[in-house]
N, C-alpha and C. Protein backbone atom coordinates (compact mmCIF):
# COMPACT_ATOMS: atom_id res chain seq x y z
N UNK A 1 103.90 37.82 80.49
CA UNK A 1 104.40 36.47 80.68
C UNK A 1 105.76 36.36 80.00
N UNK A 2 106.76 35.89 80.73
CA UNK A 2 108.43 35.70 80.03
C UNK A 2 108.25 34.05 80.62
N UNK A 3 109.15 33.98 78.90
CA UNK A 3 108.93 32.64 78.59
C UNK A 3 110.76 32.07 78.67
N UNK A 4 111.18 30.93 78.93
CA UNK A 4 112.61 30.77 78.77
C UNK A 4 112.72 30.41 77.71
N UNK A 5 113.98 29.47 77.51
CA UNK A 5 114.06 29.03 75.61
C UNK A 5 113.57 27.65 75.44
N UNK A 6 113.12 27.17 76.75
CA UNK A 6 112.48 25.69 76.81
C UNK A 6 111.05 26.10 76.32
N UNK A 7 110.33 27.27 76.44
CA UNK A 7 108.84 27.38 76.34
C UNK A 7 108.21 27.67 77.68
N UNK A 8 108.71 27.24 79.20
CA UNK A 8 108.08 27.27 80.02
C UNK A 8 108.19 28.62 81.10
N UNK A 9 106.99 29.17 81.57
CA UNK A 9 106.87 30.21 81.66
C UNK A 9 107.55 30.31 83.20
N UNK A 10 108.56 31.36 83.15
CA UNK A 10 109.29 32.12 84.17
C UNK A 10 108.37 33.03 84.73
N UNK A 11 108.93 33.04 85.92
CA UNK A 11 108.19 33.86 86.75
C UNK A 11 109.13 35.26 86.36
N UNK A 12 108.14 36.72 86.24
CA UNK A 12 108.72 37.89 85.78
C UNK A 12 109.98 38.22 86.76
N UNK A 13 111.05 38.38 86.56
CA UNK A 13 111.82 39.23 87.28
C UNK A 13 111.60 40.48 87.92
N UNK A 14 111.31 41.18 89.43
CA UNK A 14 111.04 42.40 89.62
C UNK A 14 112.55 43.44 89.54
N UNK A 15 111.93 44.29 88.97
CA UNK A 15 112.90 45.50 88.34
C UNK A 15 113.75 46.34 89.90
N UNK A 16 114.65 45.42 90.22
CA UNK A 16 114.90 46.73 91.45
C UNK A 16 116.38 47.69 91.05
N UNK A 17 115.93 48.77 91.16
CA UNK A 17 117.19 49.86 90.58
C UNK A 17 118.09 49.86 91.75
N UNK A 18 119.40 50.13 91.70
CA UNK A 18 120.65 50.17 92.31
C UNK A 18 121.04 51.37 92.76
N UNK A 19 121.43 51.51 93.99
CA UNK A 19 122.69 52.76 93.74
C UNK A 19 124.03 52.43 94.09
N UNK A 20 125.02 52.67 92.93
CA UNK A 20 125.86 52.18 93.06
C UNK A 20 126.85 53.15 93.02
N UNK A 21 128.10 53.01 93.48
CA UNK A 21 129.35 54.12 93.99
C UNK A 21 130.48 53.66 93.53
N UNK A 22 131.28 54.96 93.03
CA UNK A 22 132.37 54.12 92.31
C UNK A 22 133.59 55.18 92.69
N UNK A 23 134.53 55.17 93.70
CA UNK A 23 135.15 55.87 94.22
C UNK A 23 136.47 55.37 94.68
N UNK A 24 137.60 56.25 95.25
CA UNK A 24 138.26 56.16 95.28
C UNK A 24 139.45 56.79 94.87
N UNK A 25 140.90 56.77 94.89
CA UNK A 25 141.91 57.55 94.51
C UNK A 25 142.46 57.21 93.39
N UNK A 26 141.86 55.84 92.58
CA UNK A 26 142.54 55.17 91.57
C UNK A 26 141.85 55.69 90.26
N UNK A 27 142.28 55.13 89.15
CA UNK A 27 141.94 55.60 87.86
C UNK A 27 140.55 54.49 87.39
N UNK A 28 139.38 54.90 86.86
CA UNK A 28 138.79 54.08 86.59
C UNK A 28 137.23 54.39 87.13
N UNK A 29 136.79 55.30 87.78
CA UNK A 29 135.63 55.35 88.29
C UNK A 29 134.60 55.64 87.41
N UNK A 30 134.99 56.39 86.46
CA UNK A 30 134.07 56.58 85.50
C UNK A 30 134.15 55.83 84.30
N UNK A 31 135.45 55.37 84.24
CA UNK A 31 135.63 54.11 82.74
C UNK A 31 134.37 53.25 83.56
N UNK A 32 134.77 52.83 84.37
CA UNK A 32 133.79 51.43 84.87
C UNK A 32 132.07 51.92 84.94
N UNK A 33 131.84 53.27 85.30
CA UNK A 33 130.26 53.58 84.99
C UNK A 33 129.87 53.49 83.78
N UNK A 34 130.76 54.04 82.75
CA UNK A 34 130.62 53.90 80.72
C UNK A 34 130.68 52.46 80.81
N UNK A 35 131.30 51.61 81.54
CA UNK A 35 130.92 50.03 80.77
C UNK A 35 129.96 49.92 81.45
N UNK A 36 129.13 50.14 82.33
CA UNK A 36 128.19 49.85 83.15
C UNK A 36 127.06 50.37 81.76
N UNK A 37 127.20 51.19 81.82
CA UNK A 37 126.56 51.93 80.76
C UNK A 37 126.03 51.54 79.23
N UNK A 38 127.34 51.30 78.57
CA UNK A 38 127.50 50.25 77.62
C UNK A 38 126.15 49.04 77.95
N UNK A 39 126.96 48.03 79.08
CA UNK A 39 126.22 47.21 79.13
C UNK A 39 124.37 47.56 79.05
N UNK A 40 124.17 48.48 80.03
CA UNK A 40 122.85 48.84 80.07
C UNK A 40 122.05 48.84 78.72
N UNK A 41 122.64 49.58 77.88
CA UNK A 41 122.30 50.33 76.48
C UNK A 41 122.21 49.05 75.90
N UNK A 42 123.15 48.01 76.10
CA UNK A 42 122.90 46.89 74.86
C UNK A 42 121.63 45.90 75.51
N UNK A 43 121.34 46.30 76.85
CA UNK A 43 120.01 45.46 77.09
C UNK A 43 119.04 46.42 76.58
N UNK A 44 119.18 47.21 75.94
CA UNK A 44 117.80 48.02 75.23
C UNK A 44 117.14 48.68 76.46
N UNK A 45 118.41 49.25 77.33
CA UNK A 45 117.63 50.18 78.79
C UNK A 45 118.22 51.72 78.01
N UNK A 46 117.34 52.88 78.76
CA UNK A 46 117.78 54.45 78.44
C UNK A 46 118.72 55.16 79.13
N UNK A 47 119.59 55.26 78.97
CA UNK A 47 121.29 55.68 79.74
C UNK A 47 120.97 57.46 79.74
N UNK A 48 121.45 57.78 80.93
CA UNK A 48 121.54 59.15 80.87
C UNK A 48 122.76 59.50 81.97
N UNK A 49 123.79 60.23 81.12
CA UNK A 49 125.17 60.20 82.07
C UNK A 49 125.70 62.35 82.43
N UNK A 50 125.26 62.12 83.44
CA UNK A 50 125.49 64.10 83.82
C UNK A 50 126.82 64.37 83.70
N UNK A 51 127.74 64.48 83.64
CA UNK A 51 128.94 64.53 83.67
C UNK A 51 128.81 66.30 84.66
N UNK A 52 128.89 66.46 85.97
CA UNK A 52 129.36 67.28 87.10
C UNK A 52 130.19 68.20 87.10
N UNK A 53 131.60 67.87 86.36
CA UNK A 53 133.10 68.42 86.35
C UNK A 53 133.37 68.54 85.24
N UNK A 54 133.39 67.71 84.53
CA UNK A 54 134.22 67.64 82.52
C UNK A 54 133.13 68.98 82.17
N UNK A 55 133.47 69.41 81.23
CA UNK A 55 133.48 70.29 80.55
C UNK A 55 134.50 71.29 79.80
N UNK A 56 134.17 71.81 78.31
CA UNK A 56 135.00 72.27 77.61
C UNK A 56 136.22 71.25 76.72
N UNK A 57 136.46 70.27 76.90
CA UNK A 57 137.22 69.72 76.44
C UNK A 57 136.25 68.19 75.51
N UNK A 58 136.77 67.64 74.54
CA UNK A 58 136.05 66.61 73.55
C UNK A 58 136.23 65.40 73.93
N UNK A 59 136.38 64.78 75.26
CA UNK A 59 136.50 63.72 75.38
C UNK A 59 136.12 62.36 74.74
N UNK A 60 136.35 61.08 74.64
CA UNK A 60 135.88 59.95 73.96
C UNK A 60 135.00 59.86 73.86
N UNK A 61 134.36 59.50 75.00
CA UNK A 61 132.81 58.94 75.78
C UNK A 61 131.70 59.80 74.80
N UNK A 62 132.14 61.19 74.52
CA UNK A 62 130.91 62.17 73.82
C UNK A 62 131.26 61.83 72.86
N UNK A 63 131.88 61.35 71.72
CA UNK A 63 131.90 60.69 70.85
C UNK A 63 131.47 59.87 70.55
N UNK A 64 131.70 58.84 71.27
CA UNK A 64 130.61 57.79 71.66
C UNK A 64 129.91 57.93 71.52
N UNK A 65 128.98 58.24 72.62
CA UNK A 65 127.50 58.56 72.83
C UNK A 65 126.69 59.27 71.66
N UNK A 66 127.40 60.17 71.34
CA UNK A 66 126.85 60.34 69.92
C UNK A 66 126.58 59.32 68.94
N UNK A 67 127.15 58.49 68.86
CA UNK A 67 126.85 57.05 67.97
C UNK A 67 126.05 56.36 68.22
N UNK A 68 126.01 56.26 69.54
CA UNK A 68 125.10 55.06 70.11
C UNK A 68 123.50 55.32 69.93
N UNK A 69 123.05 56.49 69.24
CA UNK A 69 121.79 56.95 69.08
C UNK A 69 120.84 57.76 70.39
N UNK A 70 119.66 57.59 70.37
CA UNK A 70 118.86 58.23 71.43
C UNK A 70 118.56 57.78 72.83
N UNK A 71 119.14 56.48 72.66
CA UNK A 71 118.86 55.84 74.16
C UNK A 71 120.21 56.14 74.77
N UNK A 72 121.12 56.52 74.73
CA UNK A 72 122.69 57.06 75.32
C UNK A 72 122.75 58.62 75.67
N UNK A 73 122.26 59.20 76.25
CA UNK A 73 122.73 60.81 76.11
C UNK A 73 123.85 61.21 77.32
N UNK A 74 124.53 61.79 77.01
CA UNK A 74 125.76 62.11 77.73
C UNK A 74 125.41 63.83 77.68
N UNK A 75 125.73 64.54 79.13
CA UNK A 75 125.87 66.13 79.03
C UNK A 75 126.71 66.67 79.92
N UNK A 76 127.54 67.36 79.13
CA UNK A 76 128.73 67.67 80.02
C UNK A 76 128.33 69.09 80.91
N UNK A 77 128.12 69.08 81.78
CA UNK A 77 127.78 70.04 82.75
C UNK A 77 128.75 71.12 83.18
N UNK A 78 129.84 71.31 83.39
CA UNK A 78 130.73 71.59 84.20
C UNK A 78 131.57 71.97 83.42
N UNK A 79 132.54 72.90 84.36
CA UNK A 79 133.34 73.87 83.64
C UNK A 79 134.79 73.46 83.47
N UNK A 80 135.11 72.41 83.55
CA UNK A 80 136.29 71.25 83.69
C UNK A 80 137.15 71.31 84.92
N UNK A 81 137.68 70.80 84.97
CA UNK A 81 138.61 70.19 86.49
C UNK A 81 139.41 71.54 87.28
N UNK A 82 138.84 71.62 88.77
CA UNK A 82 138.88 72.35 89.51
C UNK A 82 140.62 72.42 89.81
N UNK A 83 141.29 73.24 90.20
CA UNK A 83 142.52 73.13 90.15
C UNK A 83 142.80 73.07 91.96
N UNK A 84 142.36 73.38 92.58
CA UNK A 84 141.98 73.04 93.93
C UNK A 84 141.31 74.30 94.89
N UNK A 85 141.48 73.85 96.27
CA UNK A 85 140.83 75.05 96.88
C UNK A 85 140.63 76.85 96.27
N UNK A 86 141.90 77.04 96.20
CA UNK A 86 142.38 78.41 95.94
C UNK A 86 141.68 78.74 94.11
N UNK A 87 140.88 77.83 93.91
CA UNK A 87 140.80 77.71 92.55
C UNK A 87 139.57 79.42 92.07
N UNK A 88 140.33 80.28 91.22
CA UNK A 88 139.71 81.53 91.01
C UNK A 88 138.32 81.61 89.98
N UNK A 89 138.06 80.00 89.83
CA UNK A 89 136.92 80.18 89.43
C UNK A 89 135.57 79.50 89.86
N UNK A 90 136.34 79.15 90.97
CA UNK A 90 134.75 78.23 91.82
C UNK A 90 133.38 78.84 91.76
N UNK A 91 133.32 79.94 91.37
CA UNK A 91 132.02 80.30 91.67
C UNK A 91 131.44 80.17 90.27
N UNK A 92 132.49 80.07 89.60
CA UNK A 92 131.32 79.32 87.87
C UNK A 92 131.11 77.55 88.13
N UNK A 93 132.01 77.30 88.73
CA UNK A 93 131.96 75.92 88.59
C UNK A 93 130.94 75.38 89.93
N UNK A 94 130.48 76.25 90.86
CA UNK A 94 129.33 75.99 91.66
C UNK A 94 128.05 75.98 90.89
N UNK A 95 128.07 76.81 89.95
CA UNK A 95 127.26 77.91 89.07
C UNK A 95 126.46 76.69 87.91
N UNK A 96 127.84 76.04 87.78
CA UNK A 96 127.08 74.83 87.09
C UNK A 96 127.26 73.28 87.41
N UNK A 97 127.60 73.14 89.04
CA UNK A 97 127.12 72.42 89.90
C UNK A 97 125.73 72.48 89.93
N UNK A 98 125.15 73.56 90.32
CA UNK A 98 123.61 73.72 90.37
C UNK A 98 122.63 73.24 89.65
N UNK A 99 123.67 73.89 88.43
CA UNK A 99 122.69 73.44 87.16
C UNK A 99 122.50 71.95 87.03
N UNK A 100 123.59 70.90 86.67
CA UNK A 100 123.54 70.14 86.90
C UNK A 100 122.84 69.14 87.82
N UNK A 101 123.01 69.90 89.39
CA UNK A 101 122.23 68.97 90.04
C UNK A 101 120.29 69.49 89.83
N UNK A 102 119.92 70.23 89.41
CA UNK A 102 118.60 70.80 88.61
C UNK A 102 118.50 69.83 87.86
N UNK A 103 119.21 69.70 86.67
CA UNK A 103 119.22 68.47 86.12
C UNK A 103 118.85 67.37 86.57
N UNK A 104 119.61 66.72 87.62
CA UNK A 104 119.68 65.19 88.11
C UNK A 104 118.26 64.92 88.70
N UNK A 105 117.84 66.38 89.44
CA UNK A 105 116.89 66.60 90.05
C UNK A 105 115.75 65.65 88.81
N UNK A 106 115.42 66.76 88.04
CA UNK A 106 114.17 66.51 86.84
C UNK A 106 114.39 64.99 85.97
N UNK A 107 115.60 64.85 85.71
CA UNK A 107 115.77 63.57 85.37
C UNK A 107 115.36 61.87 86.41
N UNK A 108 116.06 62.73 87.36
CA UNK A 108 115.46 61.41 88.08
C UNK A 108 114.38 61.04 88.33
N UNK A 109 114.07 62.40 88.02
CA UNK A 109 112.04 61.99 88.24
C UNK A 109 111.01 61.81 87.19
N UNK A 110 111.75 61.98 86.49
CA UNK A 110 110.78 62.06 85.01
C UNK A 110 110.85 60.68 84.77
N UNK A 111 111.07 59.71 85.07
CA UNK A 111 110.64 58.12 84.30
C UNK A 111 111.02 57.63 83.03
N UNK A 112 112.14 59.01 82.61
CA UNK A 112 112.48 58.35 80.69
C UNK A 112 113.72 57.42 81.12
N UNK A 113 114.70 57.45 82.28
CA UNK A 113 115.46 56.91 81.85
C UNK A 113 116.06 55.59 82.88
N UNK A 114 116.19 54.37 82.97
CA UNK A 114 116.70 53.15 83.41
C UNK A 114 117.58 53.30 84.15
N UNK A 115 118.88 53.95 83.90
CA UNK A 115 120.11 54.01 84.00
C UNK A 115 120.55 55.54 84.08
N UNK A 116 120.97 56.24 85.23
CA UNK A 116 120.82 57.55 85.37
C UNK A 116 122.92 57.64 86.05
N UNK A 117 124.05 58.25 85.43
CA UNK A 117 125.23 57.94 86.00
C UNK A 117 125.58 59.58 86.58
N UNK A 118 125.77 60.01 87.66
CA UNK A 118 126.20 61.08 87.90
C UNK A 118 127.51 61.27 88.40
N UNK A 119 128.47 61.61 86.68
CA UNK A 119 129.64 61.59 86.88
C UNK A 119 130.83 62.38 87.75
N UNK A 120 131.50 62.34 89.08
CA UNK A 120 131.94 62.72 89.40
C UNK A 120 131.07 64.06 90.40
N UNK A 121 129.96 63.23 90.66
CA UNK A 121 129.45 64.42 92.02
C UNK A 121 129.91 64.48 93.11
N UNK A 122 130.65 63.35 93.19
CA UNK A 122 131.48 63.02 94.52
C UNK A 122 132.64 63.97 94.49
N UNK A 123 133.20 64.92 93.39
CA UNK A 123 133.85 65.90 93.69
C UNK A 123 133.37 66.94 94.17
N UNK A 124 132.23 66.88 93.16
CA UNK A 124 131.13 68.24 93.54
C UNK A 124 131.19 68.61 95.08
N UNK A 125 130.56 67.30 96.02
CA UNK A 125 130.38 67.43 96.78
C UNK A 125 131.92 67.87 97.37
N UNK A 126 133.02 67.16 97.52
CA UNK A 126 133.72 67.42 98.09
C UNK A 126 134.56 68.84 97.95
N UNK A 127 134.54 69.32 96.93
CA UNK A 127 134.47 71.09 96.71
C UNK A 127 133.30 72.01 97.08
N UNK A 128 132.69 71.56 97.73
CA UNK A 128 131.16 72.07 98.22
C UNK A 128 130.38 72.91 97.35
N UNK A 129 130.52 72.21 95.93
CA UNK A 129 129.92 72.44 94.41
C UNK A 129 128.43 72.33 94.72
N UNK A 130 127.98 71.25 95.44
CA UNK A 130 126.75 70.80 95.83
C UNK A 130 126.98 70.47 97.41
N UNK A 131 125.99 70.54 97.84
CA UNK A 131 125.73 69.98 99.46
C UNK A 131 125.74 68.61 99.40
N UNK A 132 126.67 67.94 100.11
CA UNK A 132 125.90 66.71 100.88
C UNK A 132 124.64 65.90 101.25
N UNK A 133 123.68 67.06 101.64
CA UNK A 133 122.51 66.94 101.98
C UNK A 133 121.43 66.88 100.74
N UNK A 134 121.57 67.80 99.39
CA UNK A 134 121.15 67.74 98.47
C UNK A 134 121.52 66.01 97.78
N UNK A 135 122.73 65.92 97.59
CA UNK A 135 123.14 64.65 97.00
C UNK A 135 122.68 63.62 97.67
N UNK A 136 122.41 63.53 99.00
CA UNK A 136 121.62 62.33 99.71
C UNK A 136 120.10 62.40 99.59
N UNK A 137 119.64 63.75 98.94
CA UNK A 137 118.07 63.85 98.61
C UNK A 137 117.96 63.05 97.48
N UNK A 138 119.08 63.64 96.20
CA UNK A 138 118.58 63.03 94.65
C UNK A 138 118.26 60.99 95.11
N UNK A 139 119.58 60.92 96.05
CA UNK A 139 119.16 59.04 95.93
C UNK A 139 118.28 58.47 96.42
N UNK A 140 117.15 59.46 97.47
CA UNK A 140 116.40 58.96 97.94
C UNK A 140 114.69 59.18 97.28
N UNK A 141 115.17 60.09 96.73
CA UNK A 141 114.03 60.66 95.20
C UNK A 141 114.16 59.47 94.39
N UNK A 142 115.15 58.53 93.98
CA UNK A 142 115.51 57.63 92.90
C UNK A 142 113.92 56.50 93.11
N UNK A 143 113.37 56.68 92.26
CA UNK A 143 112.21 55.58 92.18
C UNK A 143 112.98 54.02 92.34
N UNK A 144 111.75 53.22 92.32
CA UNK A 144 112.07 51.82 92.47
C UNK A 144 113.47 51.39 91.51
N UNK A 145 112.85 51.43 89.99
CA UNK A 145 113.34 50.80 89.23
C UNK A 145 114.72 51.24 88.37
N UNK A 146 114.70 52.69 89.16
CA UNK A 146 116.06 53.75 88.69
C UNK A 146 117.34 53.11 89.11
N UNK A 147 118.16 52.63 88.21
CA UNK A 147 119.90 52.64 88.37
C UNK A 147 120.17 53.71 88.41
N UNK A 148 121.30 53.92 89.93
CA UNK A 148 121.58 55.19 89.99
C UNK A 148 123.47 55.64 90.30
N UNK A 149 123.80 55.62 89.43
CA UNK A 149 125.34 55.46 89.78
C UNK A 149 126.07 57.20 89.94
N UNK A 150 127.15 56.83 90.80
CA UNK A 150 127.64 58.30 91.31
C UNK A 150 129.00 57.96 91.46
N UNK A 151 129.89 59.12 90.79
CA UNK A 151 131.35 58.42 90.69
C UNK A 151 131.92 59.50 91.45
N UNK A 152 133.49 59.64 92.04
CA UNK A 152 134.26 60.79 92.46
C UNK A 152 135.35 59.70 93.76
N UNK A 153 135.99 60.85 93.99
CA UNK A 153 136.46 60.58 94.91
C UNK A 153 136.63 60.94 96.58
N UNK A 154 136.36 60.07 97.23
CA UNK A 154 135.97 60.15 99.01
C UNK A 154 134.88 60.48 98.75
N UNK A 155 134.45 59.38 98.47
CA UNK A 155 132.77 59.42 98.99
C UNK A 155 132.53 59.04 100.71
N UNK A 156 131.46 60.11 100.40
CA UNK A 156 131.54 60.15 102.52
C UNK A 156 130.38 59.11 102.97
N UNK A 157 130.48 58.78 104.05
CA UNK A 157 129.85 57.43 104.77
C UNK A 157 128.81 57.29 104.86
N UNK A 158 128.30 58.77 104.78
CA UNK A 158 126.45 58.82 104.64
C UNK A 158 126.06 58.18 103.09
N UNK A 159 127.03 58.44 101.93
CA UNK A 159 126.42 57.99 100.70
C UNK A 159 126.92 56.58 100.93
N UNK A 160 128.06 56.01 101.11
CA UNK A 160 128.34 54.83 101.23
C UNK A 160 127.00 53.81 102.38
N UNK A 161 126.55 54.49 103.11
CA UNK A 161 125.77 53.86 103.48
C UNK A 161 124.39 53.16 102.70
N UNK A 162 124.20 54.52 102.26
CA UNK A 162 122.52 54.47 101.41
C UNK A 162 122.87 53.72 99.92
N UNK A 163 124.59 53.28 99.59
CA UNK A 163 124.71 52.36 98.62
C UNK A 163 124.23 51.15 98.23
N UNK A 164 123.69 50.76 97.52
CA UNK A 164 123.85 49.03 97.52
C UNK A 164 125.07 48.53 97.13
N UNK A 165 125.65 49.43 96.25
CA UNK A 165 127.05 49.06 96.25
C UNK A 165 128.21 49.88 96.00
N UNK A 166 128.82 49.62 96.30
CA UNK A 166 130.44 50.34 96.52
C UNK A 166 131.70 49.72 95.85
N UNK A 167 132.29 50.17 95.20
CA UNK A 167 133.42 50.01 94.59
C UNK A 167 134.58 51.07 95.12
N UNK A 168 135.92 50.61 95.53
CA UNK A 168 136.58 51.36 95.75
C UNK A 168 137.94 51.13 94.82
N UNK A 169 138.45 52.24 93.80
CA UNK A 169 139.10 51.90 93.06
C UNK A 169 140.52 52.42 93.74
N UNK A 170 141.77 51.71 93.45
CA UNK A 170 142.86 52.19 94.56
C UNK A 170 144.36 52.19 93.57
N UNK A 171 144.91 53.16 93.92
CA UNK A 171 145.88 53.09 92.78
C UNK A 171 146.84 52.76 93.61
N UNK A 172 147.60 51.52 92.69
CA UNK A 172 149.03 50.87 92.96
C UNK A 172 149.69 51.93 92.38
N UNK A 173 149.74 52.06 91.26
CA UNK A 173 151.04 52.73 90.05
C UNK A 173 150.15 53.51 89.31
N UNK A 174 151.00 54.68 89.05
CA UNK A 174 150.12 55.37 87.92
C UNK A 174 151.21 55.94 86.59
N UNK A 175 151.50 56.27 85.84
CA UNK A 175 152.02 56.49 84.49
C UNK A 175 152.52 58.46 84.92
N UNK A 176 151.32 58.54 85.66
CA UNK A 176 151.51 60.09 85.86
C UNK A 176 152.82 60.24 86.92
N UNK A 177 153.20 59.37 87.63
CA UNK A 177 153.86 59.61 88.50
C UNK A 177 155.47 59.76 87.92
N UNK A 178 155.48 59.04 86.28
CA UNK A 178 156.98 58.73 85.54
C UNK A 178 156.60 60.17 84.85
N UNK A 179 156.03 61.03 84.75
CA UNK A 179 155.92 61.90 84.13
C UNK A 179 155.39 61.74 82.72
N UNK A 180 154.47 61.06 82.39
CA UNK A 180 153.85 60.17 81.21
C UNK A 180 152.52 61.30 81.25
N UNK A 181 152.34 62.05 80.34
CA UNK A 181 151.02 62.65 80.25
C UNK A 181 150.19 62.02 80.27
N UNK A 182 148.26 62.48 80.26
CA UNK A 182 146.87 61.45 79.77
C UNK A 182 147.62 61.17 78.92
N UNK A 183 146.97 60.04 78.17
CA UNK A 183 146.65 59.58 76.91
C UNK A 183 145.66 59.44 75.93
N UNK A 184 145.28 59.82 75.14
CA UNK A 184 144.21 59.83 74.45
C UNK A 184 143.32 58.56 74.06
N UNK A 185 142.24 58.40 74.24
CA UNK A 185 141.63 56.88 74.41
C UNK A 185 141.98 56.04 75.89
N UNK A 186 142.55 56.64 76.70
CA UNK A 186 142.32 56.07 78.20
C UNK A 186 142.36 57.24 79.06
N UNK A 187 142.92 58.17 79.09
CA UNK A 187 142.39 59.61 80.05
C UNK A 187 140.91 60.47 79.49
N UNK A 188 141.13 60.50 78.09
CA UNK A 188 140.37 61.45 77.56
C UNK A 188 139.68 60.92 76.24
């Protein structure tokens, strides 16, 4: 029984989990899953964020997450940012595509966690790190009450479909274009 702050009893809210998409060519797809995230964590839900691509490097967010205690876990999967097609090490970075999506696999099914963010599979996919077909299995594996967020860029129409929601982030201006390196605390 949930009660409001008058005393009188509310009818329970049913728990329905999301899948939500956060894509596009602009900067921000994964800042906006960490506040998604954030938020989650401060309703006392269990965050679990795959990170796909990052790897090797100390980014913020794992800093973070380290603070935030046991309900936040962040794991960087991936062998860091693909340099493109011709790239001479795709076959490690498929290598732990796999792994990763093994991961997403067991996680999504195991029931520990609320809030499940799979950072940047939408590259995965689009480097054919992972299949298409696999990535449209994990969302349909997603139980009722699973938040299920997936970030990258060109997400294709089959995931945009099976979304509940979609975000498309679009860059006007970027800093990179004046020749302005990342920055530390907003790239990394």
């Amino acid at each position: 029984m949930v009660l409001n702050k008058g005393g009188k009893v509310m009818a329970e809210q049913k728990k329905n989990g999301l899948i939500l998409v956060n894509t596009g060519n602009g900067k921000g797809k994964t800042t906006a899953a960490l506040g998604m995230a954030l938020r989650a964590w401060g309703q006392g839900m269990k965050v679990l964020v795959l990170q796909f691509i990052k790897g090797g490097w100390k980014y913020g967010e794992l800093k973070a997450a380290e603070k935030l205690g046991p309900n936040f876990e962040m794991r960087q999967m991936g062998e860091g940012f693909i340099k493109g097609p011709g790239d001479q090490s795709l076959e490690e970075h498929r290598h732990a595509a796999a792994e990763a999506l093994a991961a997403a696999r067991t996680e999504i099914s195991s029931g520990k966690y609320d809030l499940i963010i799979l950072d940047e599979i939408l590259y995965a996919v689009n480097y054919g790190l992972v299949t298409l077909a696999d990535t449209i299995d994990l969302m349909a594996k997603k139980p009722d009450a699973l938040h299920l967020v997936l970030t990258g860029r060109n997400a294709p129409p089959e995931i945009i479909e099976r979304a509940d929601l979609v975000t498309e982030m679009k860059e006007i201006k970027h800093h990179y274009n004046r020749g302005i390196p990342a920055q530390k605390g907003i790239e990394f």
